[in-house]
C-alpha atoms as a PDB file:
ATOM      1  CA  UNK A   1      96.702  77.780 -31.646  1.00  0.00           C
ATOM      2  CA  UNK A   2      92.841  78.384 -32.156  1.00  0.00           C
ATOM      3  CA  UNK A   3      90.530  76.137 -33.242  1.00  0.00           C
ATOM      4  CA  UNK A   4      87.833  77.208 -36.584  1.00  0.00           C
ATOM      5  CA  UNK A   5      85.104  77.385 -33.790  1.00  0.00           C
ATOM      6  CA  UNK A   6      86.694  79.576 -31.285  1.00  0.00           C
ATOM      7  CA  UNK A   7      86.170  83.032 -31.288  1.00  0.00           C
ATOM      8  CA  UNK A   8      88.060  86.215 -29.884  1.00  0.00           C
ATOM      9  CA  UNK A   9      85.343  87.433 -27.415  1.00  0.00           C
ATOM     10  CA  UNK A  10      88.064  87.048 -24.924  1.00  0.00           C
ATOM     11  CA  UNK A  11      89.406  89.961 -25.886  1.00  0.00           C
ATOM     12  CA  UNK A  12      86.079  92.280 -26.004  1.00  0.00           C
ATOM     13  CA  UNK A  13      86.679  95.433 -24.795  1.00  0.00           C
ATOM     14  CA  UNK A  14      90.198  94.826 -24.466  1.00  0.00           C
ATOM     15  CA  UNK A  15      93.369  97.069 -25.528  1.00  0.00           C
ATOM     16  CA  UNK A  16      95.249  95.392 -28.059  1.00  0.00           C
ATOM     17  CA  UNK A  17      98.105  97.496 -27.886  1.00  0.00           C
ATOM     18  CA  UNK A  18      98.418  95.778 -24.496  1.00  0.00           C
ATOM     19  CA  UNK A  19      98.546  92.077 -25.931  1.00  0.00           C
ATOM     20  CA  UNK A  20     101.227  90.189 -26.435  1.00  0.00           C
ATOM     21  CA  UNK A  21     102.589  89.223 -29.889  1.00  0.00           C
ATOM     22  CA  UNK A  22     101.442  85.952 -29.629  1.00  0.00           C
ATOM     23  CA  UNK A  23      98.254  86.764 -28.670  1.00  0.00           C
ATOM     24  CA  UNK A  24      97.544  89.304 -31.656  1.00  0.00           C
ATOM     25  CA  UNK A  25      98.969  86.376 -33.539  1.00  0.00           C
ATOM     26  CA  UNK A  26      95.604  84.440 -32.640  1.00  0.00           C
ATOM     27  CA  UNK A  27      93.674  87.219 -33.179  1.00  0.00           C
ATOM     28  CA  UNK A  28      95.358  87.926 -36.469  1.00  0.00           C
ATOM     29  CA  UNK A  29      94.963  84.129 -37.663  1.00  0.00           C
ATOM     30  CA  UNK A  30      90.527  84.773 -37.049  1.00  0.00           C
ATOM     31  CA  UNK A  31      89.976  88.184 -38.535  1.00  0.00           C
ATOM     32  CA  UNK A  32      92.719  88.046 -42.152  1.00  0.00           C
ATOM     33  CA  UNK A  33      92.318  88.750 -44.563  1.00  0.00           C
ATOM     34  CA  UNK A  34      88.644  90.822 -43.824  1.00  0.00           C
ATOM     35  CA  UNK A  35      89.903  92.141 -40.553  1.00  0.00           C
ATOM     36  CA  UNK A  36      93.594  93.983 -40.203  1.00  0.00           C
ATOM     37  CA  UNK A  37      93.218  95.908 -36.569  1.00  0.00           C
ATOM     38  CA  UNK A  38      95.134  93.147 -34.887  1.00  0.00           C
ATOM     39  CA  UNK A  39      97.747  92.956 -37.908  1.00  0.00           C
ATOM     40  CA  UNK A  40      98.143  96.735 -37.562  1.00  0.00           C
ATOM     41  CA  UNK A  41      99.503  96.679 -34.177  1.00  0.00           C
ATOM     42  CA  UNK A  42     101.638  93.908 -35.002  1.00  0.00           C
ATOM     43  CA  UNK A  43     103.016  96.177 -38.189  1.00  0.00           C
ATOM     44  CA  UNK A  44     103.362  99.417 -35.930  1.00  0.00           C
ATOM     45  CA  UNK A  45     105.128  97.632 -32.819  1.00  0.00           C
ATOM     46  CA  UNK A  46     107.915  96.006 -35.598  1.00  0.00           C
ATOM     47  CA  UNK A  47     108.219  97.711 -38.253  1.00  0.00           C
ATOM     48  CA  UNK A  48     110.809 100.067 -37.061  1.00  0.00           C
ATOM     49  CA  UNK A  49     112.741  97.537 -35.714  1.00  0.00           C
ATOM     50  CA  UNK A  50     112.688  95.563 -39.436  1.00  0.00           C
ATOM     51  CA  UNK A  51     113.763  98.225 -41.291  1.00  0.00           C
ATOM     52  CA  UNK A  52     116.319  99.420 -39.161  1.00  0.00           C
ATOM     53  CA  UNK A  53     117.593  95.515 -39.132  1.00  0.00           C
ATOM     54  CA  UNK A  54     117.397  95.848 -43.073  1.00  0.00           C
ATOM     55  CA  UNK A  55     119.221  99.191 -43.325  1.00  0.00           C
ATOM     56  CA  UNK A  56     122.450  97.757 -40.822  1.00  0.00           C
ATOM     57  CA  UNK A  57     122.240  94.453 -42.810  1.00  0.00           C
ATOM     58  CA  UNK A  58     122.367  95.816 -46.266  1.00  0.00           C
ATOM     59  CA  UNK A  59     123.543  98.742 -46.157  1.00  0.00           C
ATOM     60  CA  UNK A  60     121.242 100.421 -48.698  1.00  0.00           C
ATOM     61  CA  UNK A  61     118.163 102.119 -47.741  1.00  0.00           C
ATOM     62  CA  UNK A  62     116.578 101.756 -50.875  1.00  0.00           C
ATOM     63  CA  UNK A  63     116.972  98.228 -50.868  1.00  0.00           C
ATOM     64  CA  UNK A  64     116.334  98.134 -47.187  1.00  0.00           C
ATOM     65  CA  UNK A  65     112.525  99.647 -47.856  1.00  0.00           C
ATOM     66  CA  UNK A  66     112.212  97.051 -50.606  1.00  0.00           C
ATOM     67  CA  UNK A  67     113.178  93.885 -47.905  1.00  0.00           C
ATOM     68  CA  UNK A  68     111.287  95.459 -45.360  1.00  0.00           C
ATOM     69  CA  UNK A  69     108.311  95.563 -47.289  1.00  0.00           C
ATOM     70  CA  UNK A  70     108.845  92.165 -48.525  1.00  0.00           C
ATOM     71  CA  UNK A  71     108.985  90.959 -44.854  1.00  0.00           C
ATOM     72  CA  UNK A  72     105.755  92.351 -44.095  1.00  0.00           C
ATOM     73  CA  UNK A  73     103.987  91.066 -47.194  1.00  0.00           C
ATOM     74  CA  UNK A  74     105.296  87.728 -46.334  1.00  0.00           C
ATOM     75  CA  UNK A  75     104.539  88.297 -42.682  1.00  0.00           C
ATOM     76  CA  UNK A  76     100.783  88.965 -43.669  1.00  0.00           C
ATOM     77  CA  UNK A  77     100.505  85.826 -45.880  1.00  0.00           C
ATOM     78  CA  UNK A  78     102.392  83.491 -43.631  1.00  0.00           C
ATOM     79  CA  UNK A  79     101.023  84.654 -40.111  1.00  0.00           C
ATOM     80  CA  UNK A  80      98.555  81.259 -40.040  1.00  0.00           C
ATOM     81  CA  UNK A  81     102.263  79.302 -40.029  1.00  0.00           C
ATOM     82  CA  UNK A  82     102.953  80.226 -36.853  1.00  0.00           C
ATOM     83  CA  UNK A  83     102.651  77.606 -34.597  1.00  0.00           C
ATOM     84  CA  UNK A  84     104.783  78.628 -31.293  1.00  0.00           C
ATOM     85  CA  UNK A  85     107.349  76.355 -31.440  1.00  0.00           C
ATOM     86  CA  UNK A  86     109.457  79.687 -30.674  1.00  0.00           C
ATOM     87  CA  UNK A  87     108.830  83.276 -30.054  1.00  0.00           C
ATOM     88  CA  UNK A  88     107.353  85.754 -32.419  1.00  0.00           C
ATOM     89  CA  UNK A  89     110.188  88.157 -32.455  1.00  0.00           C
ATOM     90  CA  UNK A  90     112.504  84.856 -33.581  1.00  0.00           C
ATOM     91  CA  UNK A  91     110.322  83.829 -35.812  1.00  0.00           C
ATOM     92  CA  UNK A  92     109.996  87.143 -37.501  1.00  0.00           C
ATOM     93  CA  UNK A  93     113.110  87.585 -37.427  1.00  0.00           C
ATOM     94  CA  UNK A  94     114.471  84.462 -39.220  1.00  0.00           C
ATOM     95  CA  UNK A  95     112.061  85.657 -42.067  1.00  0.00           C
ATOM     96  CA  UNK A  96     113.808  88.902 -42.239  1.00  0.00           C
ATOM     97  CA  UNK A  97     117.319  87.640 -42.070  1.00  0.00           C
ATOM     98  CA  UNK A  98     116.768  84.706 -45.075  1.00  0.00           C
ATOM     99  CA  UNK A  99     115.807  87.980 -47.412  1.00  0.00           C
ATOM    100  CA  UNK A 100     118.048  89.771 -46.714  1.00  0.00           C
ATOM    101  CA  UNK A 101     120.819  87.502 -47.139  1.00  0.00           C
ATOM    102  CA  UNK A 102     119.345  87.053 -50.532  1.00  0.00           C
ATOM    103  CA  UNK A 103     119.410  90.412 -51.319  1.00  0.00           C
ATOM    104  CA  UNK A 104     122.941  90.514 -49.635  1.00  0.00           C
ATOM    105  CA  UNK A 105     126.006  90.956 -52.545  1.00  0.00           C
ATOM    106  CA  UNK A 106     129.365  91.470 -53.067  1.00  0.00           C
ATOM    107  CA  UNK A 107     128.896  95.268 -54.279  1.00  0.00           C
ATOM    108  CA  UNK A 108     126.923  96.299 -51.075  1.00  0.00           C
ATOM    109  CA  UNK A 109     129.596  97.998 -49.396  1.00  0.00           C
ATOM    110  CA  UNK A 110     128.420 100.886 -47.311  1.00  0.00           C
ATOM    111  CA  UNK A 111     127.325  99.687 -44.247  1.00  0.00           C
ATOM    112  CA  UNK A 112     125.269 101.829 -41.241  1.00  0.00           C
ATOM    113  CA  UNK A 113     126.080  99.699 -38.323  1.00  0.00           C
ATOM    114  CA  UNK A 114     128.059 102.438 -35.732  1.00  0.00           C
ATOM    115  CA  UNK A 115     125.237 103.101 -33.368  1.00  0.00           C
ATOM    116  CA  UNK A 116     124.754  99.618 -32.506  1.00  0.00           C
ATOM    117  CA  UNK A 117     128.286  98.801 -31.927  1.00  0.00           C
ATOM    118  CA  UNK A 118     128.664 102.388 -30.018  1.00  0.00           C
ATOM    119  CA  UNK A 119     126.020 101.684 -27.551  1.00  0.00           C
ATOM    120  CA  UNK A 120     127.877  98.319 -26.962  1.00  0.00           C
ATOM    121  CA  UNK A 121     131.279  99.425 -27.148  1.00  0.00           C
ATOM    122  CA  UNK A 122     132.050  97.753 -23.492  1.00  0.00           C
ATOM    123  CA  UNK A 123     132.010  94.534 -25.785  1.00  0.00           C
ATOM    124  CA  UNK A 124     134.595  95.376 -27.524  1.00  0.00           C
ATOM    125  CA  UNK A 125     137.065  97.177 -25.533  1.00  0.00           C
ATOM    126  CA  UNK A 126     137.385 100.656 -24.505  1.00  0.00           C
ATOM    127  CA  UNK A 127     140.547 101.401 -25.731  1.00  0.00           C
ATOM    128  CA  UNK A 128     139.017 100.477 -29.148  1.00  0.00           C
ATOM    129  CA  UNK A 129     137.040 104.492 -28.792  1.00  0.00           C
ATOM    130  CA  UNK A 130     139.003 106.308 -26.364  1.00  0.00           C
ATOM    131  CA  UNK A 131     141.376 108.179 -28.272  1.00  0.00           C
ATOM    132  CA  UNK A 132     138.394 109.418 -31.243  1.00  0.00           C
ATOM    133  CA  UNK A 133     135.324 111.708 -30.747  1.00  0.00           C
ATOM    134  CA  UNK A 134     132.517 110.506 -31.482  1.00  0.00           C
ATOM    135  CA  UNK A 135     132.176 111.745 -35.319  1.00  0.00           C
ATOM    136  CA  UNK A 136     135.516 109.660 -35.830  1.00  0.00           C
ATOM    137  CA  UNK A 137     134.058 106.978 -34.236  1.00  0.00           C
ATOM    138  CA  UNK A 138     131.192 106.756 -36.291  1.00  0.00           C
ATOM    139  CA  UNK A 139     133.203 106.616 -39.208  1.00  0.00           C
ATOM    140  CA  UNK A 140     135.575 104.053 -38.486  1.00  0.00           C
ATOM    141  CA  UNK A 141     132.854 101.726 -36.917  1.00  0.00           C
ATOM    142  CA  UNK A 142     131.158 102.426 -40.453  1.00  0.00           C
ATOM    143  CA  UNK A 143     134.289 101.617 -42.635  1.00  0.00           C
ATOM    144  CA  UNK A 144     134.970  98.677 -40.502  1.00  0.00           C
ATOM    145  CA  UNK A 145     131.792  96.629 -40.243  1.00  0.00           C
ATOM    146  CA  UNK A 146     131.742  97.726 -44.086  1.00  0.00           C
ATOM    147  CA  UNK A 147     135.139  95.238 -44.464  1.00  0.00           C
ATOM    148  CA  UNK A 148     133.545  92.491 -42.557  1.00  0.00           C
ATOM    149  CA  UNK A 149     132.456  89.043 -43.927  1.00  0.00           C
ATOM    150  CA  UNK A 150     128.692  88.542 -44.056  1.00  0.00           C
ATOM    151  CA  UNK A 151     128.267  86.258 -42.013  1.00  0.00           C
ATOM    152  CA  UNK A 152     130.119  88.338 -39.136  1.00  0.00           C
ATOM    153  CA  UNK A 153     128.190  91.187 -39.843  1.00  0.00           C
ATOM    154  CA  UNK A 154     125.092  89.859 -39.554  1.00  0.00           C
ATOM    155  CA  UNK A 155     125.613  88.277 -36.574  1.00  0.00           C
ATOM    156  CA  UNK A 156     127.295  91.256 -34.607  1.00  0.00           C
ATOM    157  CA  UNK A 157     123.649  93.309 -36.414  1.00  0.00           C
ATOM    158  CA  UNK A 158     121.374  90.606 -35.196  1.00  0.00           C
ATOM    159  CA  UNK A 159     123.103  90.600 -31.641  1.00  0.00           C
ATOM    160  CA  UNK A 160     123.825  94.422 -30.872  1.00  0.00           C
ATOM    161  CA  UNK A 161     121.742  96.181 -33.426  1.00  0.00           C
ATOM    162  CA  UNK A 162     118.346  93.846 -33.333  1.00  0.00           C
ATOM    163  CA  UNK A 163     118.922  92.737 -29.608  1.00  0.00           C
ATOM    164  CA  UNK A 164     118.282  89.650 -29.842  1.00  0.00           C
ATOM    165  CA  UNK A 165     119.427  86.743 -27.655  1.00  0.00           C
ATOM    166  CA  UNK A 166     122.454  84.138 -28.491  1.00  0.00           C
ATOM    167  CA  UNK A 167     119.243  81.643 -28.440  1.00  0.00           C
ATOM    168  CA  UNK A 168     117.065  83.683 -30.938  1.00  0.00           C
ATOM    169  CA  UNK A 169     119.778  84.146 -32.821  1.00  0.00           C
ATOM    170  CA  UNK A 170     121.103  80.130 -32.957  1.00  0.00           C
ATOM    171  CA  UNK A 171     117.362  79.750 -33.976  1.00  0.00           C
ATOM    172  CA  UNK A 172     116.920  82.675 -36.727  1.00  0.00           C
ATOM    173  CA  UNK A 173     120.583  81.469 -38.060  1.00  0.00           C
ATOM    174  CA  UNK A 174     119.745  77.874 -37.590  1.00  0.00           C
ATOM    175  CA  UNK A 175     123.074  76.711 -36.051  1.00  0.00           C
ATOM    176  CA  UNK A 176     123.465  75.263 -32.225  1.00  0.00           C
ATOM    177  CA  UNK A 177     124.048  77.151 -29.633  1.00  0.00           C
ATOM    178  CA  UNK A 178     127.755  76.562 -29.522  1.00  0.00           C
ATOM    179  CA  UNK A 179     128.479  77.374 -33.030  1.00  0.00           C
ATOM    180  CA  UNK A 180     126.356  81.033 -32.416  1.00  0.00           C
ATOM    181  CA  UNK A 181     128.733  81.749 -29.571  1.00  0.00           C
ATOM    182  CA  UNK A 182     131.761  80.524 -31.580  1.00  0.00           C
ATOM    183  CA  UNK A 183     130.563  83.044 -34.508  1.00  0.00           C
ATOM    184  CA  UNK A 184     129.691  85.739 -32.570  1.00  0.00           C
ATOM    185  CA  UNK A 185     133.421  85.623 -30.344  1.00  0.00           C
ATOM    186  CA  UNK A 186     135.253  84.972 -34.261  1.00  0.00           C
ATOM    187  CA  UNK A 187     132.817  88.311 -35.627  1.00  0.00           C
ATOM    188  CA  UNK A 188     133.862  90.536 -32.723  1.00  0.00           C
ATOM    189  CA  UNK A 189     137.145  89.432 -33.095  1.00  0.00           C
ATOM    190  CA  UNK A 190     137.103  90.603 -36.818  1.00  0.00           C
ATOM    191  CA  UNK A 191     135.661  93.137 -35.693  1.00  0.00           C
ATOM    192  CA  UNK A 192     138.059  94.829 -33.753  1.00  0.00           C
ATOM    193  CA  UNK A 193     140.802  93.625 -36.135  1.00  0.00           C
ATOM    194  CA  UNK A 194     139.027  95.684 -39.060  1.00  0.00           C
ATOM    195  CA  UNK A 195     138.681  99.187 -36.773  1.00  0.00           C
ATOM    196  CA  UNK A 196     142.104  98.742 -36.037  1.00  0.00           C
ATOM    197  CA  UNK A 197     143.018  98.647 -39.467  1.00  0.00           C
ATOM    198  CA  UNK A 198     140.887 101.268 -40.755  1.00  0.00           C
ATOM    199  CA  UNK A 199     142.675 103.382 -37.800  1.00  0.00           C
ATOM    200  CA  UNK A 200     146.100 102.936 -38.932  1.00  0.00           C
ATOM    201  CA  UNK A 201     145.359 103.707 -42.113  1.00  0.00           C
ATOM    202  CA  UNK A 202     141.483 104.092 -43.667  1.00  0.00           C
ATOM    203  CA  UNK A 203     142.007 101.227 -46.396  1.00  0.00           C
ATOM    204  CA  UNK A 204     141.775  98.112 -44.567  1.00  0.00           C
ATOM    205  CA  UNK A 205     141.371  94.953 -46.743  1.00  0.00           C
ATOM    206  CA  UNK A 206     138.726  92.795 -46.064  1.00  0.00           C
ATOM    207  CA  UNK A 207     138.794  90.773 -43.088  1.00  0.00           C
ATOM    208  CA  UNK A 208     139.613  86.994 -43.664  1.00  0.00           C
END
């Protein structure tokens, strides 16, 4: 962390698209409020990556915009908290998961989580896929991370969707390591239990 008297001449006539997070982080913590070019790149190099965690977690892009936004507000105001202790990406990423699990609710139904779980569908068994096209897959991926619990489909978002690491996760979920695995192996577990549902028959109940 730097001190009131230091200064970011260290980074004169350097690209700070080519800085690490951390380091903009510094940066950041000297120039806010007056000074936003180092904030910027921090914005543009997450942002995506936010909302798209938003959208698969709620399931509504209108409230998706609304969390996303909130995250970055929050991430603008709360940037001089970070103190290292764990990565950036983590640390972001806890702030975006505690809103929106408190925008999170019982009537948010319609999840968009099929691209994630396609691009990892080694995880969860080929012969889960092999006898749909891809359309068909889609939509039973949808309708079955739709009928998960919460909890297991934030985890299998976080993991597949977010790409973050059993250890960023433990941290942005604030459980130990062996309870992240145990959720994560219980959520893909559901997981597969729910698409084979919703392929017998469309209408699975929700997954207990």
């Amino acid at each position: 962390m730097l001190d009131s008297g230091e200064t970011y001449s260290e980074y004169a006539g350097v690209d700070l698209t080519q800085l690490s997070d951390e380091e903009l982080v510094k940066i950041c913590k000297l120039e806010l409020p007056e000074t936003v070019r180092a904030y910027k790149i921090l914005i543009r190099r997450h942002e995506a990556l936010i909302y798209n965690s938003c959208a698969k977690l709620l399931g509504n892009p209108q409230d998706a915009e609304e969390v996303a936004q909130d995250t970055l507000i929050q991430l603008f105001h709360k940037l001089h908290q970070f103190e290292g202790r764990s990565s950036f990406k983590t640390w972001l990423y806890r702030i975006v998961h505690n809103y929106c699990k408190n925008r999170i609710s019982k009537q948010i139904r319609h999840r968009k989580g099929q691209e994630a779980i396609e691009k990892h569908a080694d995880h969860f068994g080929s012969d889960v896929y092999d006898q749909h096209d891809s359309q068909e897959q889609s939509e039973l991926v949808n309708a079955a991370l739709a009928k998960l619990k919460d909890q297991d489909r934030e985890i299998i978002v976080l993991k597949y969707m977010s790409g973050l690491t059993i250890e960023e996760i433990s941290e942005v979920m604030e459980l130990g390591l062996s309870a992240t695995k145990m959720r994560l192996y219980r959520a893909l577990d559901s997981f597969k239990l729910a698409y084979g549902r919703v392929d017998k028959d469309g209408s699975p109940s929700e997954v207990s």
